[in-house]
C-alpha atoms as a PDB file:
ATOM      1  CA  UNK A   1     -19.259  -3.391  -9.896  1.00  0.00           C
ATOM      2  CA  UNK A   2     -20.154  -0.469  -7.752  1.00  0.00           C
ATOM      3  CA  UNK A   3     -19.201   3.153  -9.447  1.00  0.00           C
ATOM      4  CA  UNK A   4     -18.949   6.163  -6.959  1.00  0.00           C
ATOM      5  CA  UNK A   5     -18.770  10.111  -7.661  1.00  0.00           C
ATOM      6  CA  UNK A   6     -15.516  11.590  -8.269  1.00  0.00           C
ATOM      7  CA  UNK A   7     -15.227  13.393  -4.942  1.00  0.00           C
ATOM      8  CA  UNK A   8     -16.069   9.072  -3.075  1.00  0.00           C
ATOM      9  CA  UNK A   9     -13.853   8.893  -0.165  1.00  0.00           C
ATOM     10  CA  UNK A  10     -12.756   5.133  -1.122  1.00  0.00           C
ATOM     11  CA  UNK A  11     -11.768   4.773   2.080  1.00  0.00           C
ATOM     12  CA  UNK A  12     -15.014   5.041   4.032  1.00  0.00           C
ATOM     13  CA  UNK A  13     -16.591   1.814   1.866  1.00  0.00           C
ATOM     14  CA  UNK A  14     -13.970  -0.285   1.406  1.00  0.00           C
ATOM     15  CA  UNK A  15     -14.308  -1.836   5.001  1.00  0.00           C
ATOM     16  CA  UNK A  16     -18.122  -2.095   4.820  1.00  0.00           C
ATOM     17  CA  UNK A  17     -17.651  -4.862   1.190  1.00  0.00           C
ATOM     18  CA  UNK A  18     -14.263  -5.948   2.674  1.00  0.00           C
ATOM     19  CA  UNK A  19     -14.712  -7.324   5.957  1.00  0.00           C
ATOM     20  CA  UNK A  20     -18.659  -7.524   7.118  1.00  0.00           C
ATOM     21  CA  UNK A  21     -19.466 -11.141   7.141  1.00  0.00           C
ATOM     22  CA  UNK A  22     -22.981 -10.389   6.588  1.00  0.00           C
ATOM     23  CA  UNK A  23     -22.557  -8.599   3.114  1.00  0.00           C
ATOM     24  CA  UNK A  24     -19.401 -10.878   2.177  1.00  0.00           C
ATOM     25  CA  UNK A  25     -22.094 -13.936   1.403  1.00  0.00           C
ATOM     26  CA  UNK A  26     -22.713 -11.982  -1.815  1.00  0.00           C
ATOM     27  CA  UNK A  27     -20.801  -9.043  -2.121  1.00  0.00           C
ATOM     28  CA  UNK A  28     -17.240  -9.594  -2.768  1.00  0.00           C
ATOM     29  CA  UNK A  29     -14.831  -6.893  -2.700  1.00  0.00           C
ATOM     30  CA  UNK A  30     -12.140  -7.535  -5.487  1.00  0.00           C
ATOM     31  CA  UNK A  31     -10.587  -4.278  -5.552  1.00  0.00           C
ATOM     32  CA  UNK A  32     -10.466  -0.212  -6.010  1.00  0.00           C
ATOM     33  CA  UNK A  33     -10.326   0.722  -9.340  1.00  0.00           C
ATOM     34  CA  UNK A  34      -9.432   4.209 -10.121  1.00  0.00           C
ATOM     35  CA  UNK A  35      -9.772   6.364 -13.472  1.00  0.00           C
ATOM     36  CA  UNK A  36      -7.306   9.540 -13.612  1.00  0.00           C
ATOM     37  CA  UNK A  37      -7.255  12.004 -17.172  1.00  0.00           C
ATOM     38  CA  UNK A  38      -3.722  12.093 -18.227  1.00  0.00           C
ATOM     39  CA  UNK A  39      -4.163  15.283 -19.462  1.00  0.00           C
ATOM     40  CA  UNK A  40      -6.043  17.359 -16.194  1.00  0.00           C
ATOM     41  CA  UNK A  41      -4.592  15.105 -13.080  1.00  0.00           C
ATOM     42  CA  UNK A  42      -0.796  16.845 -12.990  1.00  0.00           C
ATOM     43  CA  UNK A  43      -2.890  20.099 -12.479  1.00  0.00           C
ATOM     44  CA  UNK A  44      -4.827  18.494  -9.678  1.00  0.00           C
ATOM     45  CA  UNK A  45      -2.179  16.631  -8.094  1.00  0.00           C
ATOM     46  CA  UNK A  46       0.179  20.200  -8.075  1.00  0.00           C
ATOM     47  CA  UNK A  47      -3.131  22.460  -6.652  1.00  0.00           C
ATOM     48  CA  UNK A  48      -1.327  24.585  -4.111  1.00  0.00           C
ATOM     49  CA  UNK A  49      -3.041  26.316  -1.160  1.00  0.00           C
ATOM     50  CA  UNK A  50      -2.050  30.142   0.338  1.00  0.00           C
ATOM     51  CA  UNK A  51      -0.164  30.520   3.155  1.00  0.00           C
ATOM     52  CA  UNK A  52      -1.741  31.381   6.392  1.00  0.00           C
ATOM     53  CA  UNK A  53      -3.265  34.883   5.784  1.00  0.00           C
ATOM     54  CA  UNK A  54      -1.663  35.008   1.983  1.00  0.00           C
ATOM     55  CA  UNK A  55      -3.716  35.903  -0.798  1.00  0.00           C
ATOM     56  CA  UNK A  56      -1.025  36.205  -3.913  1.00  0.00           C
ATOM     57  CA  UNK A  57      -1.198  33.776  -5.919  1.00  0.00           C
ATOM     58  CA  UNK A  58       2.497  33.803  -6.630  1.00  0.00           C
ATOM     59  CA  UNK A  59       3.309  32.742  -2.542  1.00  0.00           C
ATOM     60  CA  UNK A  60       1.435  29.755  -2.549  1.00  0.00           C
ATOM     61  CA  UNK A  61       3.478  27.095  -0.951  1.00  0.00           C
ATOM     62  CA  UNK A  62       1.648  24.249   1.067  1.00  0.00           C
ATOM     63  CA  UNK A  63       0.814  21.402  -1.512  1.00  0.00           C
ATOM     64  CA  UNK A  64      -2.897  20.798  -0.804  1.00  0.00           C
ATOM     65  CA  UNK A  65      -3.945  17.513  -0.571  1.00  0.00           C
ATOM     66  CA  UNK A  66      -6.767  17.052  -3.156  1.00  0.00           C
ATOM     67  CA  UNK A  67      -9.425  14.103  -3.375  1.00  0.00           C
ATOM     68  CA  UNK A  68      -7.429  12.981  -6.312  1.00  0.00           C
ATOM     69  CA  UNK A  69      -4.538  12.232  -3.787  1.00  0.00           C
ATOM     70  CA  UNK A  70      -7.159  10.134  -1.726  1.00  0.00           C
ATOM     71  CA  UNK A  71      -8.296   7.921  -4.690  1.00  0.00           C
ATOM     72  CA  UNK A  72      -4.857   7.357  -6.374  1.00  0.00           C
ATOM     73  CA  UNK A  73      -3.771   5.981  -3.083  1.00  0.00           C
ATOM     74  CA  UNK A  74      -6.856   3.792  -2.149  1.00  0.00           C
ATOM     75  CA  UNK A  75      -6.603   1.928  -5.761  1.00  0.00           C
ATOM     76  CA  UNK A  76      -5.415  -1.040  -6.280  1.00  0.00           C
ATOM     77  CA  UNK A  77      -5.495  -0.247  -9.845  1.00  0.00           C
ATOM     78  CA  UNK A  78      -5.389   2.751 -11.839  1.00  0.00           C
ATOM     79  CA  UNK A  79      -6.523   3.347 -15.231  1.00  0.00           C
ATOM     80  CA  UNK A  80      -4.222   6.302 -16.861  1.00  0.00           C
ATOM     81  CA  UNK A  81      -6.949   7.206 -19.811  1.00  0.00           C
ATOM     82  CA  UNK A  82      -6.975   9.825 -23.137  1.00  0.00           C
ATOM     83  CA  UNK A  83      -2.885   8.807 -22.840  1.00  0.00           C
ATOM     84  CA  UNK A  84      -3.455   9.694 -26.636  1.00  0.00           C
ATOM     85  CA  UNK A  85      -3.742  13.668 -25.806  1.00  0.00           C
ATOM     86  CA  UNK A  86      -0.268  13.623 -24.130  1.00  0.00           C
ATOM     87  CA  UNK A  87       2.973  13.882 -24.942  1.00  0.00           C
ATOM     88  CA  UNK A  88       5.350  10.718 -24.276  1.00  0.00           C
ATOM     89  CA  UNK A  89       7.442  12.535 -21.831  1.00  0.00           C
ATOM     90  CA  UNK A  90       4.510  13.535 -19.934  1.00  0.00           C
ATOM     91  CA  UNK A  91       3.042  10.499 -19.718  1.00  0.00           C
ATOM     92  CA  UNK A  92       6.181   9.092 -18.036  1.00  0.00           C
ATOM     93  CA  UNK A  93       6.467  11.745 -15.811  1.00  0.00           C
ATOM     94  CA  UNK A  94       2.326  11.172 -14.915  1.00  0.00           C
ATOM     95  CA  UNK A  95       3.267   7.345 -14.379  1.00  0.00           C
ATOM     96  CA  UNK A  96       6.203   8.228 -12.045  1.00  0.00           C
ATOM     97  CA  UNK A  97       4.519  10.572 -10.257  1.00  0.00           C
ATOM     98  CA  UNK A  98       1.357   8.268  -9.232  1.00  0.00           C
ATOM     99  CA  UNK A  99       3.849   5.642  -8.293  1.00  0.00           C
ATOM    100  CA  UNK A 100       5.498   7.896  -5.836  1.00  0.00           C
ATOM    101  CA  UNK A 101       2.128   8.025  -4.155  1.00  0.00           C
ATOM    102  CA  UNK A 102       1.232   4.299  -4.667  1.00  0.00           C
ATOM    103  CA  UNK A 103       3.974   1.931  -4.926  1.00  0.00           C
ATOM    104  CA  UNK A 104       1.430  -1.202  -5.028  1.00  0.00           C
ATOM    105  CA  UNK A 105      -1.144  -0.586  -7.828  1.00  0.00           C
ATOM    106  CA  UNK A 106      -1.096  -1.779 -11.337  1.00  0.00           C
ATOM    107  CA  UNK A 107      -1.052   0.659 -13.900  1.00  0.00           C
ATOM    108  CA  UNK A 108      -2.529   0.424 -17.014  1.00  0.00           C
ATOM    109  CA  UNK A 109      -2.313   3.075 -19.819  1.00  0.00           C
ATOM    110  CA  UNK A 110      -5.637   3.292 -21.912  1.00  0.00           C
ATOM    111  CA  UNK A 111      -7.526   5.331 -24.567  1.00  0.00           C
ATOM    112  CA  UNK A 112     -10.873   5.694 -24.194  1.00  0.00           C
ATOM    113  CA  UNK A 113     -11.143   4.188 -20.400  1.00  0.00           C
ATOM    114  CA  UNK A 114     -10.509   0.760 -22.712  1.00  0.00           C
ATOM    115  CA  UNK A 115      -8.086  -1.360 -20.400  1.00  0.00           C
ATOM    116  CA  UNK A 116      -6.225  -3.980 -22.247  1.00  0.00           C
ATOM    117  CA  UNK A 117      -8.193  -6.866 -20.467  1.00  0.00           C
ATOM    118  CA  UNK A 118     -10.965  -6.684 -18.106  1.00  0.00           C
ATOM    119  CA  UNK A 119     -10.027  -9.886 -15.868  1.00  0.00           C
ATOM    120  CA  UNK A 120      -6.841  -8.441 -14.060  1.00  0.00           C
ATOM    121  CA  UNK A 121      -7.192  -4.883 -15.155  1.00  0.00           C
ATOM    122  CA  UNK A 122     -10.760  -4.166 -13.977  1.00  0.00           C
ATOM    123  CA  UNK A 123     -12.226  -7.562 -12.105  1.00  0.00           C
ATOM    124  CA  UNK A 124     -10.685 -10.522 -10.921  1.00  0.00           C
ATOM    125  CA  UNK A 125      -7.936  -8.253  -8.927  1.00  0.00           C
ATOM    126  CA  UNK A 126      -7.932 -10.057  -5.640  1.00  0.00           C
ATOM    127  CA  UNK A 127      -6.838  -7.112  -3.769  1.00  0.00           C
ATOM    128  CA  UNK A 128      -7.815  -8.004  -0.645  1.00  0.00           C
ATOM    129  CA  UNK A 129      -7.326 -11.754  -0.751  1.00  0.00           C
ATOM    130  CA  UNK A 130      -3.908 -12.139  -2.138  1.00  0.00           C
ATOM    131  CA  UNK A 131      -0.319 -10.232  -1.689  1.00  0.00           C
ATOM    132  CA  UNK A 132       0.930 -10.431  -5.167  1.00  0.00           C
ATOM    133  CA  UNK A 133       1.401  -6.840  -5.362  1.00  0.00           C
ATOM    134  CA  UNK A 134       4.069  -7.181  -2.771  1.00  0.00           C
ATOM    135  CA  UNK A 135       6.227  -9.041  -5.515  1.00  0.00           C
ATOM    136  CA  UNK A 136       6.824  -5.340  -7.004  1.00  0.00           C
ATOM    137  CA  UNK A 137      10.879  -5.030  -5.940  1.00  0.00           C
ATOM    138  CA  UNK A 138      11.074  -1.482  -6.911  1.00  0.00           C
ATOM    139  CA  UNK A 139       8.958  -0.545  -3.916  1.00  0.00           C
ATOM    140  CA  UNK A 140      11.979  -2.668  -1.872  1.00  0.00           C
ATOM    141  CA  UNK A 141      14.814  -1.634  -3.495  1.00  0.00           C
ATOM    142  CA  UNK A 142      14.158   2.473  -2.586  1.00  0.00           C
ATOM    143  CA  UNK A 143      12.659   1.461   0.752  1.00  0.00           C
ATOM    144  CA  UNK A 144       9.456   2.699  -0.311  1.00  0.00           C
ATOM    145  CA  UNK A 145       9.830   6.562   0.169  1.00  0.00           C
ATOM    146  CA  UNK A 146       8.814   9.104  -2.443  1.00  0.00           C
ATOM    147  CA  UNK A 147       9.951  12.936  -2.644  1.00  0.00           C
ATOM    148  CA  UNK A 148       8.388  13.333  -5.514  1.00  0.00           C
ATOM    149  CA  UNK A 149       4.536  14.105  -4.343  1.00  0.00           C
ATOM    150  CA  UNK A 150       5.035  16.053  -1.004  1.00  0.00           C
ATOM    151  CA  UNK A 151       1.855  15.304   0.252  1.00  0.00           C
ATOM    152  CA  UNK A 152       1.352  11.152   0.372  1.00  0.00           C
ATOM    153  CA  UNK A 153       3.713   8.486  -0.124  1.00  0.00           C
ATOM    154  CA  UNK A 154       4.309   4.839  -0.395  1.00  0.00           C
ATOM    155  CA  UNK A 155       6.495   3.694   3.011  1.00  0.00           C
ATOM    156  CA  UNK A 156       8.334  -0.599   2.686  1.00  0.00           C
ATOM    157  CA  UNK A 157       9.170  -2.852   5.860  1.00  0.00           C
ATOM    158  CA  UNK A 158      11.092  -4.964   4.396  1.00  0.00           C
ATOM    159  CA  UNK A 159      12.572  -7.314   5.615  1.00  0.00           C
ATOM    160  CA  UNK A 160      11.278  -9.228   8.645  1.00  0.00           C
ATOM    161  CA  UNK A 161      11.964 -12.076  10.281  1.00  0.00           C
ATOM    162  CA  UNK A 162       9.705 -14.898  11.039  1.00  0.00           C
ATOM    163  CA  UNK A 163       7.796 -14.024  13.517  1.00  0.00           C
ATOM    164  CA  UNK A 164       6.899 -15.903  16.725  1.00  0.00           C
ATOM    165  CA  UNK A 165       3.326 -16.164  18.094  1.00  0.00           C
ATOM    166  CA  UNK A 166       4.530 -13.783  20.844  1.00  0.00           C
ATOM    167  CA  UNK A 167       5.984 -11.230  18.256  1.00  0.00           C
ATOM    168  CA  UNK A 168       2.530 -11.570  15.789  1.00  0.00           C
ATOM    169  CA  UNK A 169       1.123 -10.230  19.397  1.00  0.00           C
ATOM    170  CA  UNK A 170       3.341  -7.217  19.174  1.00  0.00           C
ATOM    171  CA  UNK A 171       3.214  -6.429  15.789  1.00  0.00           C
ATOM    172  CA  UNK A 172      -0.711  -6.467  16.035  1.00  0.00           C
ATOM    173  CA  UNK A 173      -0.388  -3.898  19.081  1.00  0.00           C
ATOM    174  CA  UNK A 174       2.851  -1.996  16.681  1.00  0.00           C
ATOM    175  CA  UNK A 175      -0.144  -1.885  13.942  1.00  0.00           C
ATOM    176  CA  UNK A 176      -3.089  -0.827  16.259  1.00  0.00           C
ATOM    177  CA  UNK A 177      -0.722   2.324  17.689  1.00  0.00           C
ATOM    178  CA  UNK A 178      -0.171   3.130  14.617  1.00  0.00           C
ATOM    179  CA  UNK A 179      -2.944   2.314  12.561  1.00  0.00           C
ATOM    180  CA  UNK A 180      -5.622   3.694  14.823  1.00  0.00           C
ATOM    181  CA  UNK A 181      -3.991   6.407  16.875  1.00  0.00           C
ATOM    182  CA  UNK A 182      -1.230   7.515  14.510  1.00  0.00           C
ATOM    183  CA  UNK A 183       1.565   7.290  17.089  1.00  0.00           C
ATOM    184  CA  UNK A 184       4.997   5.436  16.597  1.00  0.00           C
ATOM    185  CA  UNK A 185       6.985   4.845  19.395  1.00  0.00           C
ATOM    186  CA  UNK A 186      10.536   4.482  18.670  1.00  0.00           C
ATOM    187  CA  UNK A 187      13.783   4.473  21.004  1.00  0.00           C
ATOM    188  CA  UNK A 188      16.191   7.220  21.225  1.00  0.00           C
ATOM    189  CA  UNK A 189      19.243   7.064  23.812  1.00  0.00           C
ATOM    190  CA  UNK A 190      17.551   3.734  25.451  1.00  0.00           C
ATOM    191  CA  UNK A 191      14.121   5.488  25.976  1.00  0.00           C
ATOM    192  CA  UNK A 192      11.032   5.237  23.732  1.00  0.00           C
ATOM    193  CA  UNK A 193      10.052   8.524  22.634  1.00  0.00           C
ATOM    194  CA  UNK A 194       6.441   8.799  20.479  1.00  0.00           C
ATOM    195  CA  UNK A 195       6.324  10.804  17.374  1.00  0.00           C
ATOM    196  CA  UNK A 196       2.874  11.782  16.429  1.00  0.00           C
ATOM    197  CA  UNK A 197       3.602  14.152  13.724  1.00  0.00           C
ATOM    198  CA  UNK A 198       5.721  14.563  11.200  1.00  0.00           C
ATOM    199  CA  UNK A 199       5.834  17.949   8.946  1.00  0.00           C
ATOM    200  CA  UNK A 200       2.385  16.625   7.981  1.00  0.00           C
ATOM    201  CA  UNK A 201      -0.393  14.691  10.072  1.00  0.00           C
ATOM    202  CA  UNK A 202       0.344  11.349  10.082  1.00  0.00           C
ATOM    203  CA  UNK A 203      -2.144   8.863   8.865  1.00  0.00           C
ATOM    204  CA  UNK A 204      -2.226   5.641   7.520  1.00  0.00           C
ATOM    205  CA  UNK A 205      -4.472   5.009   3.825  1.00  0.00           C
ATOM    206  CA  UNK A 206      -3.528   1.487   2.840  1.00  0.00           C
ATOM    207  CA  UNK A 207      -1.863  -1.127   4.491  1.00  0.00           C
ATOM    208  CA  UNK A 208      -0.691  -4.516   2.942  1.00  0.00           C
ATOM    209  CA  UNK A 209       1.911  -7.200   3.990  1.00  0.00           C
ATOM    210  CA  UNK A 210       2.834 -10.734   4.193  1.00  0.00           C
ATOM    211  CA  UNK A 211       4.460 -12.501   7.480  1.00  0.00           C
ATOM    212  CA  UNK A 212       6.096 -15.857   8.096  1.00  0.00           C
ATOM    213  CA  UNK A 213       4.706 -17.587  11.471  1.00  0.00           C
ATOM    214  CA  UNK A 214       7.021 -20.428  12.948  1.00  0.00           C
ATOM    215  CA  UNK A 215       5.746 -23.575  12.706  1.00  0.00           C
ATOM    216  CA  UNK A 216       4.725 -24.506   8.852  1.00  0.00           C
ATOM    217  CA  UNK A 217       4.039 -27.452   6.939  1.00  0.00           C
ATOM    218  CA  UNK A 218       6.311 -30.085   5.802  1.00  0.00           C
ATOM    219  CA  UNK A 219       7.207 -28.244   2.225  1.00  0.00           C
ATOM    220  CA  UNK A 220       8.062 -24.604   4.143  1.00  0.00           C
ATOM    221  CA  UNK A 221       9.546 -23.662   6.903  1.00  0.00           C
ATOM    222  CA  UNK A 222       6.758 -21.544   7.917  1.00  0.00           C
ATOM    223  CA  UNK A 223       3.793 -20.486   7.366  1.00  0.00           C
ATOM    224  CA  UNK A 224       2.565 -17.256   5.654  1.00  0.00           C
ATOM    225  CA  UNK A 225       0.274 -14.449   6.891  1.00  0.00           C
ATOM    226  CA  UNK A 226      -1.599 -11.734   5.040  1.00  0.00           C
ATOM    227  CA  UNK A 227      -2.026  -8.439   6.074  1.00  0.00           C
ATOM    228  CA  UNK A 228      -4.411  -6.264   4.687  1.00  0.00           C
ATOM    229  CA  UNK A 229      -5.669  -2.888   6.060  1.00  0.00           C
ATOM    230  CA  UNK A 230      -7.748   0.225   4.804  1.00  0.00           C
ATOM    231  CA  UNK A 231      -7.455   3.193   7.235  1.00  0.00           C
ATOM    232  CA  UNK A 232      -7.858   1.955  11.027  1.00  0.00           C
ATOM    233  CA  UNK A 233      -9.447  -1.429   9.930  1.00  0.00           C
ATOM    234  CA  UNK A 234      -6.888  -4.448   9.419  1.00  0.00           C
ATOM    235  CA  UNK A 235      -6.790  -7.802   9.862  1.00  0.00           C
ATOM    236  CA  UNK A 236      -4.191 -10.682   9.623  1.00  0.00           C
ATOM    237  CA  UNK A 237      -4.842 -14.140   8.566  1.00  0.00           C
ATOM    238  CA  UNK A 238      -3.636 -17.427   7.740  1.00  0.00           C
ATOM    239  CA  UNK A 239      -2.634 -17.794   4.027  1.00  0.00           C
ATOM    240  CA  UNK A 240      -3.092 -21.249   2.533  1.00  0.00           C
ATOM    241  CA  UNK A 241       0.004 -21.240  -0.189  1.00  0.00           C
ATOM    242  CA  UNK A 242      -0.682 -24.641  -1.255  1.00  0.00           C
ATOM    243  CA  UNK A 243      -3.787 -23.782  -3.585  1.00  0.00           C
ATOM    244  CA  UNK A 244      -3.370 -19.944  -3.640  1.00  0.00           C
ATOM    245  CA  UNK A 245      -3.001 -18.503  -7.360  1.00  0.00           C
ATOM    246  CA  UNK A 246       0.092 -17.370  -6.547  1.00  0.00           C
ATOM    247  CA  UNK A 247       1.642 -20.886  -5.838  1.00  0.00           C
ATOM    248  CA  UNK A 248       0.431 -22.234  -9.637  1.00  0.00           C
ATOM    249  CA  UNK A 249       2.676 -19.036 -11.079  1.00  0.00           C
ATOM    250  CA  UNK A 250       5.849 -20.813  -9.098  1.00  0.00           C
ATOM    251  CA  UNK A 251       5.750 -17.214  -6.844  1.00  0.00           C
ATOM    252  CA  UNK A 252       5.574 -19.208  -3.278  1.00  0.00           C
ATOM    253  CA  UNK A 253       5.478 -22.820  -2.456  1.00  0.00           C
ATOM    254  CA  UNK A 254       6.107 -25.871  -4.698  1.00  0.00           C
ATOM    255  CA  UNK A 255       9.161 -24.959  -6.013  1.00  0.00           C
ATOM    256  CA  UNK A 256      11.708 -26.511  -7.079  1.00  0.00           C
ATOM    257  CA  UNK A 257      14.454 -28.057  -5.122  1.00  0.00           C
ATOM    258  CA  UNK A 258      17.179 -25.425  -7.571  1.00  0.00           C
ATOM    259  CA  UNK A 259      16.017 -22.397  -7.330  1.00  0.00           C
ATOM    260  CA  UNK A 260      19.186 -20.156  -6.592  1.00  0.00           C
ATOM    261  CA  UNK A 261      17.822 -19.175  -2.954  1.00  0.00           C
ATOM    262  CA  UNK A 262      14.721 -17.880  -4.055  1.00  0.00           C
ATOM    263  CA  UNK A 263      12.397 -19.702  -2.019  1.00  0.00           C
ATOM    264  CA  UNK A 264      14.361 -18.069   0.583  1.00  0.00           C
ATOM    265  CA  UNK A 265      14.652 -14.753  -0.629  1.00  0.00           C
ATOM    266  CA  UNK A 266      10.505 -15.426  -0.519  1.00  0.00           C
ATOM    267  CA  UNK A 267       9.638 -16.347   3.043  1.00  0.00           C
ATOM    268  CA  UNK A 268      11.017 -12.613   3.674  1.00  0.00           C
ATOM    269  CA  UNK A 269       8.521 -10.720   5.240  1.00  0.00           C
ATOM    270  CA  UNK A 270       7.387  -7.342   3.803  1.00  0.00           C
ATOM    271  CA  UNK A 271       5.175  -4.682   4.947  1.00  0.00           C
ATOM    272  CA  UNK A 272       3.999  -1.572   2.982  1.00  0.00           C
ATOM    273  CA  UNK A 273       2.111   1.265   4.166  1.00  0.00           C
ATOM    274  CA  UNK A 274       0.487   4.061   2.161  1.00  0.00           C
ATOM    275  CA  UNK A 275      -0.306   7.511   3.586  1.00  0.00           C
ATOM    276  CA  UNK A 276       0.404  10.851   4.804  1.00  0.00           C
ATOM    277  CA  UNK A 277       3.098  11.963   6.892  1.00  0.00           C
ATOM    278  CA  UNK A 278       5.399   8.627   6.362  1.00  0.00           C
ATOM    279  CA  UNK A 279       8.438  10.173   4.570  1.00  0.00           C
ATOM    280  CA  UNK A 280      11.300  10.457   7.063  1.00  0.00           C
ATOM    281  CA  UNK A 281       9.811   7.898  10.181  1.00  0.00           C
ATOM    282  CA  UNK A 282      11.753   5.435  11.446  1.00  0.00           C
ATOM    283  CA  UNK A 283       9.300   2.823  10.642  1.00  0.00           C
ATOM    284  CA  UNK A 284      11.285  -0.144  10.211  1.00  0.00           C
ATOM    285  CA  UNK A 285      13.551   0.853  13.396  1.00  0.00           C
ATOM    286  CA  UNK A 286      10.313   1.608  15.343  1.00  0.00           C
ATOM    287  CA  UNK A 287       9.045  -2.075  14.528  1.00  0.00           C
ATOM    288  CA  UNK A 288      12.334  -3.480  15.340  1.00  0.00           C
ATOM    289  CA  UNK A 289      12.020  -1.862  18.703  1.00  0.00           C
ATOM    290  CA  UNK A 290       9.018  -2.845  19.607  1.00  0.00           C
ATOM    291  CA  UNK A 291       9.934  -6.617  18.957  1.00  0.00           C
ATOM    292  CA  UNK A 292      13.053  -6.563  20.762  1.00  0.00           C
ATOM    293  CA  UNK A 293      15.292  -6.782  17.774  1.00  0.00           C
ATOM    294  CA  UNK A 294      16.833  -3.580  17.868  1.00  0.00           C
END
């Protein structure tokens, strides 16, 4: 377990555990794990900076975008800790309001930073080797986007279609456009326009996802593909369903031959993106676009 200062940019070590082959013979990276004080973190969260050339307090306007903001939205699980010190009603309001910036972490409430397990809560997370967080409907069901923290949000694709090896080819190139130089290109009137900004800078924290390939096994019709991406880095690989964790819960593969259109409901694909600057984009009609679907 690696601890950083509370002002780490998770962000800028993340891809150094996650994906150098060198370091991954013994160092493993299972997941961002981050501590918030239910009490202090509203105050944080709601810091607001003067307008250009304003010095009264009372005009402050821009939300500013604190390293609080950066960690809640790198984490992959957050610990909400001295929950004792609130009230009930702010609590739930706390809870809401980090899910509006992170749609994919589990949340655990604690007193004294004691989570209620540490396999699941604190290790054995498989972050970055498994897409079980995707499984979280809620994110689905509002499409994703948050008003209620102006400054980041959690963004949903959802759903795709199964992809062919020609359309994994332009969803990689979708992904590095947008991924590494913030642009997406959408159409408008039967040309493709590029929005680079939105009424904040666009760019990308967190990026997880799961894709069906044509072309699976003899139990499913295709086969699944994990996406996983911090910042500009990402990658997408094969998944093997057949002895991943999530197939002993009954969540994908071996199930049974009943199952009220579930197993197709789960060979949906779903993308989810977690950032700056996402509220409002066409995302989902940009992809579309850029596959020929649309």
């Amino acid at each position: 377990m690696l601890e950083t200062s509370g002002l780490a940019d998770p962000g800028n070590l993340a891809p150094l555990f996650w994906v150098d082959s060198a370091l991954g013979s013994t160092i493993y990276l299972d997941g961002i794990v981050t501590l918030v004080d239910a009490k202090n973190i509203l105050l944080t969260l709601d810091t607001f900076l003067p307008p250009e050339g304003g010095k009264d307090s009372s005009t402050y306007q821009t939300p500013h975008f604190t390293t609080a903001h950066l960690q809640i939205s790198h984490a992959d699980a957050i610990l909400i800790n001295k929950s004792d010190t609130v009230t009930p009603s702010h609590l739930s309001a706390l809870e809401n309001r980090i899910r509006s910036i992170n749609g994919l972490a589990k949340i655990h409430v604690t007193k004294y930073s004691q989570p209620p397990a540490l396999s699941g809560a604190l290790l054995d997370l498989h972050a970055y080797d498994g897409v079980s967080s995707l499984e979280n409907n809620d994110i689905f069901n509002n499409k994703g986007h948050s008003h209620l923290d102006p400054s980041i949000s959690t963004a949903s694709l959802y759903p795709l279609p199964v992809f062919t090896e020609a359309k994994l080819e332009k969803l990689q190139a979708w992904l590095q456009s947008l991924l590494w130089e913030s642009r997406l290109e959408f159409p408008s009137d039967g040309v493709a326009e590029v929005k680079t900004e939105a009424k904040v800078e666009l760019e990308v924290y967190r990026t997880k996802g799961r894709i069906f390939i044509e072309g699976g096994s003899e139990r499913r019709r295709a086969r699944m593909m994990m996406i996983q991406g911090v910042r500009e880095v990402f990658e997408i690989v094969d998944v093997d369903v057949d002895s991943n964790e999530e197939n002993k819960e009954g969540r994908v593969g071996g199930r049974e031959e009943d199952d009220g259109g579930k197993a197709e409901e789960d060979e949906k694909g779903k993308i989810v993106l977690i950032g700056r600057g996402l509220t409002g984009l066409p995302l989902k009609q940009s992809l579309d676009w850029y596959l020929g679907l649309g």
